[in-house]
C-alpha atoms as a PDB file:
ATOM      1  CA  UNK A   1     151.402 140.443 233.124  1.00  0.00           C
ATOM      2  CA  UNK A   2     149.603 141.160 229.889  1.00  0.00           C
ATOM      3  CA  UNK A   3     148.622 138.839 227.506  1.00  0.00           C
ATOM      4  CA  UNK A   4     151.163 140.015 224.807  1.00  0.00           C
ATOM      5  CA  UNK A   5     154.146 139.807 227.302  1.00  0.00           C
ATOM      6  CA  UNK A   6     154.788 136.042 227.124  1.00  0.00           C
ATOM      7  CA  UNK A   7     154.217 136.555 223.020  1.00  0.00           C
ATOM      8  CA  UNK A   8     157.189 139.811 223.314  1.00  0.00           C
ATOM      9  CA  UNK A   9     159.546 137.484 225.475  1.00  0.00           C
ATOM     10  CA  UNK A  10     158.816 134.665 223.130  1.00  0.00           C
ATOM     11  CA  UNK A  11     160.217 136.952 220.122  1.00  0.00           C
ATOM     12  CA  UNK A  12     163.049 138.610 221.820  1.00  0.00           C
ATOM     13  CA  UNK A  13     164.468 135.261 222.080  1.00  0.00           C
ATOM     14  CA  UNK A  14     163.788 133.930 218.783  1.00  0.00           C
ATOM     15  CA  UNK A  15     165.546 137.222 217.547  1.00  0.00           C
ATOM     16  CA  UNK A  16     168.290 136.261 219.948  1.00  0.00           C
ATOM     17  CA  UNK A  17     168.216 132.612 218.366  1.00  0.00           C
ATOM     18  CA  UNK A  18     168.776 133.835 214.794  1.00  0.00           C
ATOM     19  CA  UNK A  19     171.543 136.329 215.588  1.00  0.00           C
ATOM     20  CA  UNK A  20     172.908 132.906 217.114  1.00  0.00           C
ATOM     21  CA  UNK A  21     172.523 130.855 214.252  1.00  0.00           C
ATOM     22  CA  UNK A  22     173.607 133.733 211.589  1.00  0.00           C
ATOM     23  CA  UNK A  23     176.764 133.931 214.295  1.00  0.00           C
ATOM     24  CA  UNK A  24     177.579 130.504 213.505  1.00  0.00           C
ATOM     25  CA  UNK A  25     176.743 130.767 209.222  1.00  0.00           C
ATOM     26  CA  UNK A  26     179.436 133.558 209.767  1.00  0.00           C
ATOM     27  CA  UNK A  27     182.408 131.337 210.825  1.00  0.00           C
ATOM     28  CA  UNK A  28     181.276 128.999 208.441  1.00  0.00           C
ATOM     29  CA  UNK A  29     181.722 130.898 205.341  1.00  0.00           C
ATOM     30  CA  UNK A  30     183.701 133.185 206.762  1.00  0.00           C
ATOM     31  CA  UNK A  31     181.655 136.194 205.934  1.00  0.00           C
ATOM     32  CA  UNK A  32     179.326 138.390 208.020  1.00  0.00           C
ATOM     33  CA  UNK A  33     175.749 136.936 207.871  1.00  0.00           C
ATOM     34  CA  UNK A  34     173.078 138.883 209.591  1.00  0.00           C
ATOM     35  CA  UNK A  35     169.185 137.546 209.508  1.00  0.00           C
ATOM     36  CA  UNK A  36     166.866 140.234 208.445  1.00  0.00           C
ATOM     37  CA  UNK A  37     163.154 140.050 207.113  1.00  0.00           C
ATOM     38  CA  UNK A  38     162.583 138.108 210.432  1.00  0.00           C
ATOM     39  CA  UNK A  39     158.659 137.466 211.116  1.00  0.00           C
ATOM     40  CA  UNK A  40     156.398 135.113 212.932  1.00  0.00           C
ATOM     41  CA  UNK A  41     153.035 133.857 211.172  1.00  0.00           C
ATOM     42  CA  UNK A  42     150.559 131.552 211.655  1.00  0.00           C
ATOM     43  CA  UNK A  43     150.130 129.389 208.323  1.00  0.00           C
ATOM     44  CA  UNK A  44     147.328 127.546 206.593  1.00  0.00           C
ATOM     45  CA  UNK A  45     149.467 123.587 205.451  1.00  0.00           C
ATOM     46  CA  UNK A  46     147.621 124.396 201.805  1.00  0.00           C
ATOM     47  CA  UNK A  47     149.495 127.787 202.026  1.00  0.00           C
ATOM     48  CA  UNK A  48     153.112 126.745 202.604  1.00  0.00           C
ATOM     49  CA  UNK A  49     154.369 125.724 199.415  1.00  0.00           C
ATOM     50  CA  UNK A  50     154.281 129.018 197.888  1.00  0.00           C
ATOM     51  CA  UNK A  51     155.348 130.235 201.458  1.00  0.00           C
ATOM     52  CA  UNK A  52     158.674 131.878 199.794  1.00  0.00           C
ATOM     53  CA  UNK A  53     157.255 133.068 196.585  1.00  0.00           C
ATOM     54  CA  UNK A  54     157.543 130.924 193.219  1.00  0.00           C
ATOM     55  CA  UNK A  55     156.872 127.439 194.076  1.00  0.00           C
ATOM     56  CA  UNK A  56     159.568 126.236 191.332  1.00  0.00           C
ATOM     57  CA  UNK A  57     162.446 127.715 192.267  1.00  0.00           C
ATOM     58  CA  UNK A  58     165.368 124.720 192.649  1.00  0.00           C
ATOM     59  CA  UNK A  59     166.432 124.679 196.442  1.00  0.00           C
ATOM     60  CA  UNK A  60     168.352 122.670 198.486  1.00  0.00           C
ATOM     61  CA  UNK A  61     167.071 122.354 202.076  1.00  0.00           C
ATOM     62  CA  UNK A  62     168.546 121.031 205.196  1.00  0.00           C
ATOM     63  CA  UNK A  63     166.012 119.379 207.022  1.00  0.00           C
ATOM     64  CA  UNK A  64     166.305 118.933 211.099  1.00  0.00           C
ATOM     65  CA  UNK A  65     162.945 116.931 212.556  1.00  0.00           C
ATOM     66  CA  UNK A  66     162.642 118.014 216.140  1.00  0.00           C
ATOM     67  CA  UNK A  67     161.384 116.260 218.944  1.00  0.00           C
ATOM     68  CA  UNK A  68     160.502 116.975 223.103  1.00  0.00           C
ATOM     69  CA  UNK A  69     160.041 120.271 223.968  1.00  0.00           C
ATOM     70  CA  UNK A  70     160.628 122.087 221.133  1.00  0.00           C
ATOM     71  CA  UNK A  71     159.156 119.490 218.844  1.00  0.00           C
ATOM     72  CA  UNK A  72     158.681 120.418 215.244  1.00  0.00           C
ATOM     73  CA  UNK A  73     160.986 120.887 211.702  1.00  0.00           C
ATOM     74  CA  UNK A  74     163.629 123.532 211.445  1.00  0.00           C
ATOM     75  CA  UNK A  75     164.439 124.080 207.495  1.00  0.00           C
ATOM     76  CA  UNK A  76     167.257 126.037 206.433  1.00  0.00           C
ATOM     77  CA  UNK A  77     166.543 126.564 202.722  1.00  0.00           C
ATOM     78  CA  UNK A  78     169.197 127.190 199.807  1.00  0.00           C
ATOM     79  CA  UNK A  79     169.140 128.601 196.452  1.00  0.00           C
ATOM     80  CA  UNK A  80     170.466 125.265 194.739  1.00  0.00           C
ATOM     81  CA  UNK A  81     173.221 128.243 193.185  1.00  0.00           C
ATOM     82  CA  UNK A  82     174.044 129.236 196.530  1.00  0.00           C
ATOM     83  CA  UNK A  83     174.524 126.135 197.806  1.00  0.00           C
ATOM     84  CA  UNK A  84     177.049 125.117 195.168  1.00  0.00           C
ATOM     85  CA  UNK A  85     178.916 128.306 195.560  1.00  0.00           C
ATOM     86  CA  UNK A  86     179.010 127.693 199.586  1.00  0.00           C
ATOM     87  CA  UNK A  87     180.139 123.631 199.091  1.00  0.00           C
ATOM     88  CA  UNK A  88     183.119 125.137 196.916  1.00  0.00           C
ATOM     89  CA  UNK A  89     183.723 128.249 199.171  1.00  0.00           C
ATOM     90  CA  UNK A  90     184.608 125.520 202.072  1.00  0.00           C
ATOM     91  CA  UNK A  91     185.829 122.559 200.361  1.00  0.00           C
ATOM     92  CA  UNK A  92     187.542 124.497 197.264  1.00  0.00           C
ATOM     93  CA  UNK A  93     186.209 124.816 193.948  1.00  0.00           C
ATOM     94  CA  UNK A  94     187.593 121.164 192.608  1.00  0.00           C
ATOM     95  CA  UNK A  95     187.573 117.636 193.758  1.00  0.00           C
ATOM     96  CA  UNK A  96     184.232 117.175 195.529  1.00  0.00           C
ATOM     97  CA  UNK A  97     181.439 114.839 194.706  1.00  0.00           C
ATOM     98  CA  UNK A  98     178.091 114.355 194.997  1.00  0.00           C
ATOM     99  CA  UNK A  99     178.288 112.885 198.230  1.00  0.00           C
ATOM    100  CA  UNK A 100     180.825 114.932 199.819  1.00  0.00           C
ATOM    101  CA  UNK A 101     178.525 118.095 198.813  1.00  0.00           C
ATOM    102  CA  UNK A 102     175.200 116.359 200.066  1.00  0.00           C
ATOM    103  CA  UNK A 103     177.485 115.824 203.653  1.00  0.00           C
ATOM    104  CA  UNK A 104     179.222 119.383 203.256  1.00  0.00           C
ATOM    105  CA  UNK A 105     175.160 120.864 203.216  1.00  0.00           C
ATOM    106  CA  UNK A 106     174.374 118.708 205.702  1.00  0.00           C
ATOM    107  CA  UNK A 107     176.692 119.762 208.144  1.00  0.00           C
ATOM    108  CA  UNK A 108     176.079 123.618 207.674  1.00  0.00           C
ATOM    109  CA  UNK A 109     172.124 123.003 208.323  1.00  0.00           C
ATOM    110  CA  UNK A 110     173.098 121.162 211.357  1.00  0.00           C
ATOM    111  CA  UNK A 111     175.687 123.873 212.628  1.00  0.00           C
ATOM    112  CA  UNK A 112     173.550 126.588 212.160  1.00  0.00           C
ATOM    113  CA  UNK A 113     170.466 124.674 212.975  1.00  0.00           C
ATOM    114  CA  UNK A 114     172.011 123.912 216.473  1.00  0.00           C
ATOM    115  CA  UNK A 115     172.948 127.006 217.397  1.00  0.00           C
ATOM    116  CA  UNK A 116     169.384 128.210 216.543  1.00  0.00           C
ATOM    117  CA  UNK A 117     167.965 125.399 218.729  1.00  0.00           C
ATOM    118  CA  UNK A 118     170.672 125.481 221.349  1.00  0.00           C
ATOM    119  CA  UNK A 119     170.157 129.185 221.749  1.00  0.00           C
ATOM    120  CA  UNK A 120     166.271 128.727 222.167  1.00  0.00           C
ATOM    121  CA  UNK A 121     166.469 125.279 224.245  1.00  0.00           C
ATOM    122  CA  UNK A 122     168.686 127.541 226.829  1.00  0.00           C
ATOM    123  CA  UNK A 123     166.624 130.937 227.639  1.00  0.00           C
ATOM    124  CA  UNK A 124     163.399 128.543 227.155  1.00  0.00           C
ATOM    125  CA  UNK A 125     164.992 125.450 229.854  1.00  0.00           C
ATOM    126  CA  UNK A 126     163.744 122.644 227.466  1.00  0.00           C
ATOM    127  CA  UNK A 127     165.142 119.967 225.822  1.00  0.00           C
ATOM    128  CA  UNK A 128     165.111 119.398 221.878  1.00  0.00           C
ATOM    129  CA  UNK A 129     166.537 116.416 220.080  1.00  0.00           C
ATOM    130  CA  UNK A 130     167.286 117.157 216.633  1.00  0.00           C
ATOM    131  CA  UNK A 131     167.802 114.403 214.129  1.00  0.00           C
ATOM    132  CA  UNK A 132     170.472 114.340 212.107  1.00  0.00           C
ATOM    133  CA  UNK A 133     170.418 116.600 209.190  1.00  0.00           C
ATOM    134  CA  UNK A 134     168.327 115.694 205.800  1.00  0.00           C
ATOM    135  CA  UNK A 135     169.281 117.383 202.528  1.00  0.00           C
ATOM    136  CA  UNK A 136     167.245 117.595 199.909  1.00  0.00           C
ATOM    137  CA  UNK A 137     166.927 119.180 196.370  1.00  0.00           C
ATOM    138  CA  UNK A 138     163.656 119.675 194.482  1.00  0.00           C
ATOM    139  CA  UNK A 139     161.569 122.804 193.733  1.00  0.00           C
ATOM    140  CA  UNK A 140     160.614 124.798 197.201  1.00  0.00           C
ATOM    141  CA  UNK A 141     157.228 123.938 196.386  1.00  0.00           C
ATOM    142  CA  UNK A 142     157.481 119.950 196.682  1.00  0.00           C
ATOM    143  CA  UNK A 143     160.355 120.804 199.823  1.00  0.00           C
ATOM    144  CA  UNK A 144     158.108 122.434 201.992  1.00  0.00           C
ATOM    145  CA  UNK A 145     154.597 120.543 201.025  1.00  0.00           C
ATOM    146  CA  UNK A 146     156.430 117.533 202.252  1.00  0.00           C
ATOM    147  CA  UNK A 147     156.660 119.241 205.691  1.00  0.00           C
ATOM    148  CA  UNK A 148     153.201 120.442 205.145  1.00  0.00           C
ATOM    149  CA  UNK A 149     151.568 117.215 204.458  1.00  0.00           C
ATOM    150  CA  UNK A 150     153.398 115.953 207.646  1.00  0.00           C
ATOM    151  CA  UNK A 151     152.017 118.609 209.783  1.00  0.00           C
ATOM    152  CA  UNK A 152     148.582 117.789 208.093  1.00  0.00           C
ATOM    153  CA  UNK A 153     148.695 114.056 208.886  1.00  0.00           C
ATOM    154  CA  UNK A 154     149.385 115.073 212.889  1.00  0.00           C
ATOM    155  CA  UNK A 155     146.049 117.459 212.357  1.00  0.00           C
ATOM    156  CA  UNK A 156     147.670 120.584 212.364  1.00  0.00           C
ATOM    157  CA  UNK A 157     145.809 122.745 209.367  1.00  0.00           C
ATOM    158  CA  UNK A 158     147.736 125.722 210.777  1.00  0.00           C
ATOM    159  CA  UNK A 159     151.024 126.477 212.370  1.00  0.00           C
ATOM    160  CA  UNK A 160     153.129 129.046 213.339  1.00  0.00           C
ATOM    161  CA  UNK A 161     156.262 129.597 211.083  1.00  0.00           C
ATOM    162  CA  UNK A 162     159.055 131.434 212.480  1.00  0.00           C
ATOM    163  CA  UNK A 163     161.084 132.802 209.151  1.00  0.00           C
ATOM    164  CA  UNK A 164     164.393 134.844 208.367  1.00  0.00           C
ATOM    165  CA  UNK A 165     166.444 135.378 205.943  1.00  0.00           C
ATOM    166  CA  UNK A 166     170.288 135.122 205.935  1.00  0.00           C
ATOM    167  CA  UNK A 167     172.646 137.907 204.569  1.00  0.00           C
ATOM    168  CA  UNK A 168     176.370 137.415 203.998  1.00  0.00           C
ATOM    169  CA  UNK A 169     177.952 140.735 203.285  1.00  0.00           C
ATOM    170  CA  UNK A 170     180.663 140.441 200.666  1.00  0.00           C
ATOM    171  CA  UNK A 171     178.576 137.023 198.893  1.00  0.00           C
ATOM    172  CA  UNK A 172     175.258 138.280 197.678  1.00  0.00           C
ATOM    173  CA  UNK A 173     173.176 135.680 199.054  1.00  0.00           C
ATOM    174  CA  UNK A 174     170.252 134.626 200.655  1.00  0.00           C
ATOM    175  CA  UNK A 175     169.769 132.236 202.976  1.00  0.00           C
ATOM    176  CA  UNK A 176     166.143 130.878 204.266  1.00  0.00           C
ATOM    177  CA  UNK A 177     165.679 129.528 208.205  1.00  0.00           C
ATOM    178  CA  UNK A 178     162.263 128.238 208.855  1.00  0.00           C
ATOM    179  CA  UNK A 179     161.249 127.051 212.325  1.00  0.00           C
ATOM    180  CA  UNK A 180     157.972 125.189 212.581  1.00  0.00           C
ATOM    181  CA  UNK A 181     157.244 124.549 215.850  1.00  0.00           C
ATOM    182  CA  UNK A 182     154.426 121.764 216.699  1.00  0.00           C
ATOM    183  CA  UNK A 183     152.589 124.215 219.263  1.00  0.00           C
ATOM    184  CA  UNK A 184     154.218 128.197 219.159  1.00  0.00           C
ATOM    185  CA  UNK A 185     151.039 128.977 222.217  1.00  0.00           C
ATOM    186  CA  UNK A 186     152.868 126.818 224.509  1.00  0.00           C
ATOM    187  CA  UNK A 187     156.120 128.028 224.365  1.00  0.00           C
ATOM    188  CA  UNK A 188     155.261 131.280 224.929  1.00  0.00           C
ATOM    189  CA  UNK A 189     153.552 130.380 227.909  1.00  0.00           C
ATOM    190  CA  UNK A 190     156.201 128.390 229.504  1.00  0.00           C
ATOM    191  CA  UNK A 191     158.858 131.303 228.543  1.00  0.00           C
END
């Protein structure tokens, strides 16, 4: 077996893990989501705030901490717009409040979030324990140097980040799904 083989498997089933998830972000908003702009990198922590371009943009973020096998943060990120126009897309337009919308978020990131993880925990046979789901609003900047300085802390300087974006035909949106894994090399070897 060559040495990119395990690497090839590896992304053939994250691929299959974000057709998953955008499966699932489908029923939920009952529009056809596809992921596209899918790629794998290895990222420098100093790096990852302006990981998705302007560091300012408002976003809303679902955050899912992972631990066992697949240990790690999975990070589906939201145009604060979009999110308000998916919150009133599934609970109506009227008569939600702050907390309903922070639990409404919530639950999407863990929907698709699980299926992304279920998916991968499957074709890889190990276990991940998610927590439950985190929103939070701020610029993408401070969002994902939070993550960052965790990563940092554990002395990881570089990871691999495993990112897509979310289509919905019929919505014109886009959705972000970040997967940092604690250690990408050994999945691929166990795969």
């Amino acid at each position: 077996m060559s040495r990119t083989e395990p690497r090839e498997q590896l992304t053939r089933t994250i691929q299959g893990a974000l057709f998953h998830a955008a499966e699932a972000f489908s029923e939920l908003v009952e529009a056809a989501c596809s992921p596209t702009a899918s790629k794998i990198v290895m990222q420098n922590v100093s790096d990852l705030p302006s990981l998705l371009g302007s560091a300012e943009e408002p976003m809303t973020g679902v955050l899912l901490t992972l631990r066992r096998d697949l240990g790690g943060f999975l990070l589906l990120l939201l145009p604060t717009g979009v999110a308000d126009t998916l919150v009133a897309r599934l609970l109506g337009p009227h008569g939600w409040d702050d907390a309903l919308r922070t639990s409404t978020l919530g639950e999407l990131g863990n929907v698709v979030g699980s299926a992304f993880l279920n998916y991968l925990a499957d074709e890889l046979e190990m276990t991940v324990l998610p927590s439950p789901p985190q929103v939070v609003e701020d610029m993408v900047g401070a969002v994902l140097s939070t993550v960052g300085a965790y990563l940092a802390l554990h002395g990881q300087p570089e990871f691999p980040v495993i990112q897509t974006t979310f289509r919905a035909r019929g919505l014109g949106f886009g959705a972000y799904l970040l997967w940092l894994p604690e250690a990408l090399q050994q999945l691929g070897e166990r795969h």
